[in-house]
C-alpha atoms as a PDB file:
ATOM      1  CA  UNK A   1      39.693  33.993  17.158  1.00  0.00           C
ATOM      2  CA  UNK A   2      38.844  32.221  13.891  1.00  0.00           C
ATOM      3  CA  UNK A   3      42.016  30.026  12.865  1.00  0.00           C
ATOM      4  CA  UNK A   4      42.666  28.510  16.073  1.00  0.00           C
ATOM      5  CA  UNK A   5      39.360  26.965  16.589  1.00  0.00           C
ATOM      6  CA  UNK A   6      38.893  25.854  13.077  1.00  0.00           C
ATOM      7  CA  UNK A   7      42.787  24.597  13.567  1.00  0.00           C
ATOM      8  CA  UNK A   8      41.972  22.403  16.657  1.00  0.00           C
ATOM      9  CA  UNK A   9      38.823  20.706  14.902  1.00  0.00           C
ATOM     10  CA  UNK A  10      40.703  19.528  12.122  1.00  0.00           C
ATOM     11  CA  UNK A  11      43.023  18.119  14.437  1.00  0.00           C
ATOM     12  CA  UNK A  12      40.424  16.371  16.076  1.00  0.00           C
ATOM     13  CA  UNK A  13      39.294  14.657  12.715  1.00  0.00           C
ATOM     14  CA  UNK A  14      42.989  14.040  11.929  1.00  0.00           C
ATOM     15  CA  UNK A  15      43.768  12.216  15.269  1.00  0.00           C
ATOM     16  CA  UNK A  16      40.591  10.358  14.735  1.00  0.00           C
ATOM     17  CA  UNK A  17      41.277   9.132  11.372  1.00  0.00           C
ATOM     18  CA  UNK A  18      45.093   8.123  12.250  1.00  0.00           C
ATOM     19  CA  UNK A  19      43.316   6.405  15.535  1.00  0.00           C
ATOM     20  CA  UNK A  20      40.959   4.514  13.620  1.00  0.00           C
ATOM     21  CA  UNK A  21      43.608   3.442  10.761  1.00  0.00           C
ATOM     22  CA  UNK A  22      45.828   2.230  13.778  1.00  0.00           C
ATOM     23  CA  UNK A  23      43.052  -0.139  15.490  1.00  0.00           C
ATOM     24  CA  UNK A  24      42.080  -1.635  11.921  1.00  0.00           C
ATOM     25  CA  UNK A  25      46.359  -2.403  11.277  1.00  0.00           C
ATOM     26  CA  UNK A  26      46.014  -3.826  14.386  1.00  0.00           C
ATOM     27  CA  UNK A  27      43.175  -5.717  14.360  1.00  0.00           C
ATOM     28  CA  UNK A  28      44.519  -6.906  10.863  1.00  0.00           C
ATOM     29  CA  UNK A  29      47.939  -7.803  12.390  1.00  0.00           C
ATOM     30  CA  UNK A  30      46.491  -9.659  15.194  1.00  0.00           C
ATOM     31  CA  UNK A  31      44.027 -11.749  12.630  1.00  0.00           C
ATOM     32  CA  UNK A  32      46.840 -12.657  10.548  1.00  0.00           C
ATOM     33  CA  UNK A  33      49.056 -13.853  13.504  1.00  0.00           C
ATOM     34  CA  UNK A  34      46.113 -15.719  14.670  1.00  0.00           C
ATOM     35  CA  UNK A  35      45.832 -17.407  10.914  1.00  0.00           C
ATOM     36  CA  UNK A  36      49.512 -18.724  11.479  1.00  0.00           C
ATOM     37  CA  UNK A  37      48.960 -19.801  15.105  1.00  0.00           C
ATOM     38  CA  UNK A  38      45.876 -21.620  15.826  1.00  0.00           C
ATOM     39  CA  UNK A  39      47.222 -23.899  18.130  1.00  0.00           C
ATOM     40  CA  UNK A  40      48.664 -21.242  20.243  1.00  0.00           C
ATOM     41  CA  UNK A  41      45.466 -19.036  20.084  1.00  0.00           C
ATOM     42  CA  UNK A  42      43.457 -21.557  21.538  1.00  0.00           C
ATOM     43  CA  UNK A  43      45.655 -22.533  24.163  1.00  0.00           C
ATOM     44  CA  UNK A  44      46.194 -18.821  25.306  1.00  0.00           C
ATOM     45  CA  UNK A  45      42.783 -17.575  24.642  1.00  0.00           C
ATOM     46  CA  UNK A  46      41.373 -20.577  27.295  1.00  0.00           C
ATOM     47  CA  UNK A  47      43.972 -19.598  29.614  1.00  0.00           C
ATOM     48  CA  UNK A  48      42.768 -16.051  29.525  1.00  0.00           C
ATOM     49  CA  UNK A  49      39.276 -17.380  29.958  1.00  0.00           C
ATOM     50  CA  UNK A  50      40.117 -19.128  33.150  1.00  0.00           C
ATOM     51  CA  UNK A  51      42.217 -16.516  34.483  1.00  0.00           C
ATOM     52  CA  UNK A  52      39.550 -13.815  34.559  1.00  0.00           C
ATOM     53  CA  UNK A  53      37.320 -16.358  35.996  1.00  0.00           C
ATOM     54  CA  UNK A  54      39.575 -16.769  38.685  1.00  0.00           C
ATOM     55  CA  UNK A  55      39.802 -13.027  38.694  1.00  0.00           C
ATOM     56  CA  UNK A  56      35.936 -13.053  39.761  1.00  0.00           C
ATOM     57  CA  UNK A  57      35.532 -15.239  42.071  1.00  0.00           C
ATOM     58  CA  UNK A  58      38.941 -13.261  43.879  1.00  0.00           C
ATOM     59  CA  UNK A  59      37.072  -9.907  43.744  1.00  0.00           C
ATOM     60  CA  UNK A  60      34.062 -11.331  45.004  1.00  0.00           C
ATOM     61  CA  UNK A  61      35.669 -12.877  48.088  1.00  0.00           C
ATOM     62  CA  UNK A  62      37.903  -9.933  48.678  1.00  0.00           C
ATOM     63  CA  UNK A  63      36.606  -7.099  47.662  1.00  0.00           C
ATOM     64  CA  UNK A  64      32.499  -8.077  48.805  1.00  0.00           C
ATOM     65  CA  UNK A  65      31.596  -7.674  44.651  1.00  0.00           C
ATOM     66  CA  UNK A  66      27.918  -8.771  44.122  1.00  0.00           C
ATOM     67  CA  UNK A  67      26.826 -12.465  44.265  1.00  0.00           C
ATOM     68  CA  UNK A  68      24.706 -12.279  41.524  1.00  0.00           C
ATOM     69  CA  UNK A  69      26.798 -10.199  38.648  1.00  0.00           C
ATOM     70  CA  UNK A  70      29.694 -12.087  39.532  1.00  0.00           C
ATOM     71  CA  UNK A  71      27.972 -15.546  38.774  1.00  0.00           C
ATOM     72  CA  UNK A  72      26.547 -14.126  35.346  1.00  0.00           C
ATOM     73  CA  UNK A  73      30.203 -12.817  34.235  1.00  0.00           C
ATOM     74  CA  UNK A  74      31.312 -16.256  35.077  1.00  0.00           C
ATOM     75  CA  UNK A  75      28.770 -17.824  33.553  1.00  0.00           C
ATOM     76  CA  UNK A  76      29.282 -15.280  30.370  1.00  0.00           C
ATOM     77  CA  UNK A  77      33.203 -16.833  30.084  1.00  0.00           C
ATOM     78  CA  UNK A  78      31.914 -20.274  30.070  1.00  0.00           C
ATOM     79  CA  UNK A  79      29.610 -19.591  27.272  1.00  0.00           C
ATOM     80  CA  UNK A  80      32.585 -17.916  25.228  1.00  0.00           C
ATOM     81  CA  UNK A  81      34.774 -20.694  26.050  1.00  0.00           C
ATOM     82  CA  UNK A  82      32.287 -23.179  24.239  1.00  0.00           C
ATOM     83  CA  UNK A  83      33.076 -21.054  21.226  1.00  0.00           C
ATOM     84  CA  UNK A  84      36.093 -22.753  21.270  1.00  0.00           C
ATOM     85  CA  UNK A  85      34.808 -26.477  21.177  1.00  0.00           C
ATOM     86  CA  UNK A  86      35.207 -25.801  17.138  1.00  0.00           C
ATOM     87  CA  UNK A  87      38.036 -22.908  16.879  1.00  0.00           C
ATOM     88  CA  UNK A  88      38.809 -21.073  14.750  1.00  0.00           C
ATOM     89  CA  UNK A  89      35.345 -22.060  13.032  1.00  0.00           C
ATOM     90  CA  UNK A  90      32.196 -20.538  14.261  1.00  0.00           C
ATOM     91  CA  UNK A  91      28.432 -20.473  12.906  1.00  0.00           C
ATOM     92  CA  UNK A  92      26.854 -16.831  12.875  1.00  0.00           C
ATOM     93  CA  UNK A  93      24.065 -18.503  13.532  1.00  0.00           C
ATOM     94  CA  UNK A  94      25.411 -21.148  16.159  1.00  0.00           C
ATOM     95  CA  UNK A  95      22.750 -20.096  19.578  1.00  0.00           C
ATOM     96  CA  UNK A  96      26.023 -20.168  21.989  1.00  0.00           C
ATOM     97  CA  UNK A  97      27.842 -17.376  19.466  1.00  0.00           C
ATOM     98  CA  UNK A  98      24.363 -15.235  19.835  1.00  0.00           C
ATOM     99  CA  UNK A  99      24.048 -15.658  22.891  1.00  0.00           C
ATOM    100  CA  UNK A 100      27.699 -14.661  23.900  1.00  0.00           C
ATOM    101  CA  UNK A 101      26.972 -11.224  21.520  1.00  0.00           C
ATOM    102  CA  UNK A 102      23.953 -10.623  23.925  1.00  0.00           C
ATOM    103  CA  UNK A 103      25.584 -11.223  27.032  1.00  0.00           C
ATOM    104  CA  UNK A 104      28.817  -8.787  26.277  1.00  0.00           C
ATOM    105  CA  UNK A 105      26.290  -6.235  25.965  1.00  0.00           C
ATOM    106  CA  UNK A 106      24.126  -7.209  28.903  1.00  0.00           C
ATOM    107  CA  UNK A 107      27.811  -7.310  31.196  1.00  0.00           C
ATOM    108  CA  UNK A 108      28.675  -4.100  30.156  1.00  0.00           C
ATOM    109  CA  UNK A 109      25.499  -2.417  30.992  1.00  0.00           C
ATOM    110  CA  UNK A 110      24.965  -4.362  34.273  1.00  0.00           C
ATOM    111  CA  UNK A 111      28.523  -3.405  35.629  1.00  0.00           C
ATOM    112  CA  UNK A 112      28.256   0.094  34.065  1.00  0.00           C
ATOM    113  CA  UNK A 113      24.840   0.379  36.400  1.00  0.00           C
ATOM    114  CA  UNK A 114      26.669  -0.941  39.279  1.00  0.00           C
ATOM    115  CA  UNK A 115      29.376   0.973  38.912  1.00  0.00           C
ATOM    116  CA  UNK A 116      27.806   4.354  38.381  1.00  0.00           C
ATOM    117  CA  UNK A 117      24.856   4.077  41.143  1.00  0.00           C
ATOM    118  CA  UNK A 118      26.269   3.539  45.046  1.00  0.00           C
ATOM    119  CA  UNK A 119      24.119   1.793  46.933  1.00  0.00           C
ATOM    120  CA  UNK A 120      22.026   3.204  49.450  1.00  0.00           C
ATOM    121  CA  UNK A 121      23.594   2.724  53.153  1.00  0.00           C
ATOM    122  CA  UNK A 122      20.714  -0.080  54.571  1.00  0.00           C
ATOM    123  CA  UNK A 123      21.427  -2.450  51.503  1.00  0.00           C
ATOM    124  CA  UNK A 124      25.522  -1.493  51.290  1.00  0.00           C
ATOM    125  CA  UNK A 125      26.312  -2.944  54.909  1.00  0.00           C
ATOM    126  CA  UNK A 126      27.855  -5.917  53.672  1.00  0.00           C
ATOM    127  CA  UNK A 127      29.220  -4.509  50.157  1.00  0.00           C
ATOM    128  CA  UNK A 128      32.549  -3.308  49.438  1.00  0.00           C
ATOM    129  CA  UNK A 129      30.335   0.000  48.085  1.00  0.00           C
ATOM    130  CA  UNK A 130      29.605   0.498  51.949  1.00  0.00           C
ATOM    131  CA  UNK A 131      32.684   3.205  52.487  1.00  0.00           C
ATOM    132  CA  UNK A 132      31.280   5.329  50.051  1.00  0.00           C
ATOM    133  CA  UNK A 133      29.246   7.100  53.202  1.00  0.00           C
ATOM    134  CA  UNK A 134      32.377   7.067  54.707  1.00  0.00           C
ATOM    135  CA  UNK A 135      35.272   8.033  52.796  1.00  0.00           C
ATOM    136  CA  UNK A 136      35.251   9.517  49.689  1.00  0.00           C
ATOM    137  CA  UNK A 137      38.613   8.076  48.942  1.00  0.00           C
ATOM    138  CA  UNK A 138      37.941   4.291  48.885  1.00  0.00           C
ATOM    139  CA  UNK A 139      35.609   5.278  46.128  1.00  0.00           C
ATOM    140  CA  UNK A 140      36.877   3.426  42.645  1.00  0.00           C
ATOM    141  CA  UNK A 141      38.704   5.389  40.587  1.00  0.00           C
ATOM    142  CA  UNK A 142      38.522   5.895  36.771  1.00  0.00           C
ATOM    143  CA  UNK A 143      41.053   3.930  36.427  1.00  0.00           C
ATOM    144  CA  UNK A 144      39.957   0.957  38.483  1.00  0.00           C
ATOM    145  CA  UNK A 145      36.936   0.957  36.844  1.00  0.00           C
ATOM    146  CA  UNK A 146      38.762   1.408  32.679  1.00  0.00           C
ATOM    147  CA  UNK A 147      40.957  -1.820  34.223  1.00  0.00           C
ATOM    148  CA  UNK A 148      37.941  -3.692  35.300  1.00  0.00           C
ATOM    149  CA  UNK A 149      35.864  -3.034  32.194  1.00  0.00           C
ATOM    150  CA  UNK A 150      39.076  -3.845  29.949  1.00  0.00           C
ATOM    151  CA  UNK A 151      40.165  -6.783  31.425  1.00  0.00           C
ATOM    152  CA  UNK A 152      36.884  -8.630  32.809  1.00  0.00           C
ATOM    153  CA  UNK A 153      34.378  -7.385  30.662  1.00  0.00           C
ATOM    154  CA  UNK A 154      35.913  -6.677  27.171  1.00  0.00           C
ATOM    155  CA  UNK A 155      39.391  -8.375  26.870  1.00  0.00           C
ATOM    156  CA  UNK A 156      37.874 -11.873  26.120  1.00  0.00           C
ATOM    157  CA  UNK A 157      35.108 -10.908  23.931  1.00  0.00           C
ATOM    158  CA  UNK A 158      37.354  -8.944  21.621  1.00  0.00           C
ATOM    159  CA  UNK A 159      40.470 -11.356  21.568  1.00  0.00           C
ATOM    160  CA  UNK A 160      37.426 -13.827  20.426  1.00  0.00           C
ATOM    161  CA  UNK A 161      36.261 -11.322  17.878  1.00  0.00           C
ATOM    162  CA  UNK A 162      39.689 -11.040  16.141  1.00  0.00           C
ATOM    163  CA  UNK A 163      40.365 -14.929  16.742  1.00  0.00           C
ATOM    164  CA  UNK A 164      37.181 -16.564  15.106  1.00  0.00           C
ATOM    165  CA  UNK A 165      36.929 -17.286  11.344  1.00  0.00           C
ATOM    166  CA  UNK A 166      33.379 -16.571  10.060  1.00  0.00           C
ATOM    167  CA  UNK A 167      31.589 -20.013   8.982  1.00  0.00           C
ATOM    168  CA  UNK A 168      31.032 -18.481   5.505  1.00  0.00           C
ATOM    169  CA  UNK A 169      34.370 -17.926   5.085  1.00  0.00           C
ATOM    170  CA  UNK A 170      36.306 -21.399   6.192  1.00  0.00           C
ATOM    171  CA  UNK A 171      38.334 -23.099   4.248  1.00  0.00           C
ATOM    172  CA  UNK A 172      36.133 -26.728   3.554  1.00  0.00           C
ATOM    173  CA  UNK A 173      38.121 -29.202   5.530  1.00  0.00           C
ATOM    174  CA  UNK A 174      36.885 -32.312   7.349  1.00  0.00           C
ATOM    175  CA  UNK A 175      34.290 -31.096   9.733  1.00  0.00           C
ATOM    176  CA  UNK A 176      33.875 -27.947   8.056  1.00  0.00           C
ATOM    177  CA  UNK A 177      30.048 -29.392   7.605  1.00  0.00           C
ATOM    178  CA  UNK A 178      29.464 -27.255  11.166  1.00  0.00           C
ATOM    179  CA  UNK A 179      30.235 -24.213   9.557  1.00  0.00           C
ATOM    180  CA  UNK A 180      29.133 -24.464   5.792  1.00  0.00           C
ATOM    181  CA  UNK A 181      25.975 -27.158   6.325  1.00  0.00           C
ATOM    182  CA  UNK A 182      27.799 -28.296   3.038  1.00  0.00           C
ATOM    183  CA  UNK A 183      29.277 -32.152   2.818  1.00  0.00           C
ATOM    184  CA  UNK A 184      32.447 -31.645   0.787  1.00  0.00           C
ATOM    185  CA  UNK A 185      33.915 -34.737  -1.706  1.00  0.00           C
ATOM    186  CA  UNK A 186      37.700 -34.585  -1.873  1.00  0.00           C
ATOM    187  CA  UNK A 187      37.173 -33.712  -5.430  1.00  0.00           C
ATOM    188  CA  UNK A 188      35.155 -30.930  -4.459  1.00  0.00           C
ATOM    189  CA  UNK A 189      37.859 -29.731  -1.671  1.00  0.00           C
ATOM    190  CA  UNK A 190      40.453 -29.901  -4.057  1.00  0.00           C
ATOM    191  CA  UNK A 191      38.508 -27.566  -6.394  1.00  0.00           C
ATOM    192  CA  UNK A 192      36.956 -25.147  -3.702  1.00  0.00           C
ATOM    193  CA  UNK A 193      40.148 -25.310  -1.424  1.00  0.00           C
ATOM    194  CA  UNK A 194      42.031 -22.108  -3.167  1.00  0.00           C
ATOM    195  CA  UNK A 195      40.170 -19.245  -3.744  1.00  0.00           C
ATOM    196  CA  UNK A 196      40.213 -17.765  -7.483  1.00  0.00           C
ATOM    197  CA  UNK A 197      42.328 -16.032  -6.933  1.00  0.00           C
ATOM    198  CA  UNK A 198      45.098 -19.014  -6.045  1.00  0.00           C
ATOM    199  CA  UNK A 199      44.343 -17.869  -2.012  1.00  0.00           C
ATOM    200  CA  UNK A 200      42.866 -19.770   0.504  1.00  0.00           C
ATOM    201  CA  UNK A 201      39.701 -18.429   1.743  1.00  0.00           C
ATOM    202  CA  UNK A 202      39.716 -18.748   5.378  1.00  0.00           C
ATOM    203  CA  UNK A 203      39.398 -15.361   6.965  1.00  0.00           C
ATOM    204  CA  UNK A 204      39.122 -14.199  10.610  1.00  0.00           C
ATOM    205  CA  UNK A 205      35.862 -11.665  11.389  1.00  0.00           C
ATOM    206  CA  UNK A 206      38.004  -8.888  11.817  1.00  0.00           C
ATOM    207  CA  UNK A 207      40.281  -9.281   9.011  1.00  0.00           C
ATOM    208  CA  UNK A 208      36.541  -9.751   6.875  1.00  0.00           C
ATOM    209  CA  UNK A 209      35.290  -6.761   8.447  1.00  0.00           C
ATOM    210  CA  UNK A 210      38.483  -4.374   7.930  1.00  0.00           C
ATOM    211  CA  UNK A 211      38.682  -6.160   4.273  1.00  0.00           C
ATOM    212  CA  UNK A 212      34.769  -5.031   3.573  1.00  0.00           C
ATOM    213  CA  UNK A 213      35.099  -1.740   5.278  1.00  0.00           C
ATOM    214  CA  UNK A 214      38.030  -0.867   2.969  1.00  0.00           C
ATOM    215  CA  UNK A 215      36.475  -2.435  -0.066  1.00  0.00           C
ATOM    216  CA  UNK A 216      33.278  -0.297   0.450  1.00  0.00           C
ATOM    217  CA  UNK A 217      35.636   3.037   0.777  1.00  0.00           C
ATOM    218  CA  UNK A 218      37.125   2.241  -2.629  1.00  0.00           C
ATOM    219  CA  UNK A 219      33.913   1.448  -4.016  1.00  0.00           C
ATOM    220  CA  UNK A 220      32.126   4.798  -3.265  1.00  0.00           C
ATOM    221  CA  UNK A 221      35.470   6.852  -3.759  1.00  0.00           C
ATOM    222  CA  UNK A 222      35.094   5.715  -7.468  1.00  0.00           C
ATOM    223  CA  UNK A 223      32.011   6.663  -7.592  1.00  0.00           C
ATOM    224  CA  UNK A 224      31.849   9.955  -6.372  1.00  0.00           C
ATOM    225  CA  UNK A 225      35.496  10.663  -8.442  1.00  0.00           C
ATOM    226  CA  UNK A 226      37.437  10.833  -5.535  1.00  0.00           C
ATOM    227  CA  UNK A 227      40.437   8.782  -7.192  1.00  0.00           C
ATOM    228  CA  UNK A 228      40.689   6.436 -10.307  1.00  0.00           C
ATOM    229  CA  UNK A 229      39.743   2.657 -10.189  1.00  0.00           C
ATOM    230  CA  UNK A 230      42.001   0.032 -11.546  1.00  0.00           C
ATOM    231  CA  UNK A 231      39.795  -0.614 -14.314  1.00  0.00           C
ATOM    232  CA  UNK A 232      40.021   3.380 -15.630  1.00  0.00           C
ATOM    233  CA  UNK A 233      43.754   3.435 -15.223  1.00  0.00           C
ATOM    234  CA  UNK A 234      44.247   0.541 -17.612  1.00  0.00           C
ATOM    235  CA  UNK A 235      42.343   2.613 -20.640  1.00  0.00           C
END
């Protein structure tokens, strides 16, 4: 056969595409809403934050998880709750917004380790991993672990991602000093506080990132032909 497999990769690259188009509408739709809200984003993204704290500390009494990944996952959620202190504005270069990139990445490796080695019977005695010698059927499933990752490991980072406005892109306001290291006059916020292009320019991260991403695929699909720029239609 020479169709059929040729058929099923291009459906693959089709149902990629249509995937990837979906999560930037999304992401787009959820920055916008966000833009409207503020208020309400806060309030629901620190409720989130305390609820999957909570969420810890139950699986650790419970279910026997690990003292000390349990404590740095807490610890992780405080640090991205102090992103808040200033919300929607953050610094790129504020230390607690590095240092919450680092530790989403150190989380998900940890857990993935933890979740991917059992522990050998001597050290498992007291951990929930213990029936693993036992019964294969206590064993985690996929979709344990997809939830866990999701929910305690992903959900707040992301909803953080999509909330935050970049500090190059805030609107100057009072206290917008933290993000721009610029003092502001009024006249000089009544000038800068549109955009040229009569809009104002505060933009969430993902909204700036889908905006870029899409500005870069029109660039370089002028340039190599692929369609007509504004500028060419008009002559």
């Amino acid at each position: 056969m020479w169709i059929l497999p040729f058929l099923g990769y291009l459906g693959v690259i089709v149902g990629f595409a249509f995937l990837t188009l979906a999560i930037a509408s999304g992401l787009y739709y959820l920055s916008e809403l966000v833009e409207e809200h503020t208020v309400l984003a806060r309030r629901l993204l620190t409720r989130l934050i305390y609820s999957i704290i909570l969420i810890h500390i139950l699986l650790f009494v419970f279910d026997q998880f690990p003292f000390s990944l349990s404590l740095l996952s807490i610890g992780s959620h405080v640090v991205y709750a102090s992103n808040l202190r200033r919300f929607p504005v953050v610094k790129l270069s504020d230390p607690l917004f590095i240092l919450s990139c680092i530790l989403v990445g150190l989380n998900h490796w940890l857990w993935f380790r933890y979740f991917s080695k059992p522990l050998p019977a001597p050290r498992a005695a007291s951990n929930w991993r213990q029936p693993y010698q036992v019964n294969v059927d206590d064993m985690p499933t996929f979709t344990e672990v997809a939830s866990y990752f999701g929910l305690c490991v992903w959900l707040v980072p992301f909803a953080l991602f999509v909330s935050l406005s970049a500090g190059e892109n805030v609107l100057p306001s009072m206290g917008s000093e933290y993000s721009t290291g610029d003092h502001v006059s009024p006249a000089g916020f009544a000038r800068s506080a549109l955009s040229s292009d009569g809009k104002s320019r505060n933009k969430g991260m993902a909204k700036a990132l889908v905006d870029s991403i899409r500005d870069w695929v029109k660039e370089n699909g002028e340039l190599m032909g692929a369609w007509r720029g504004e500028r060419a239609k008009r002559f």
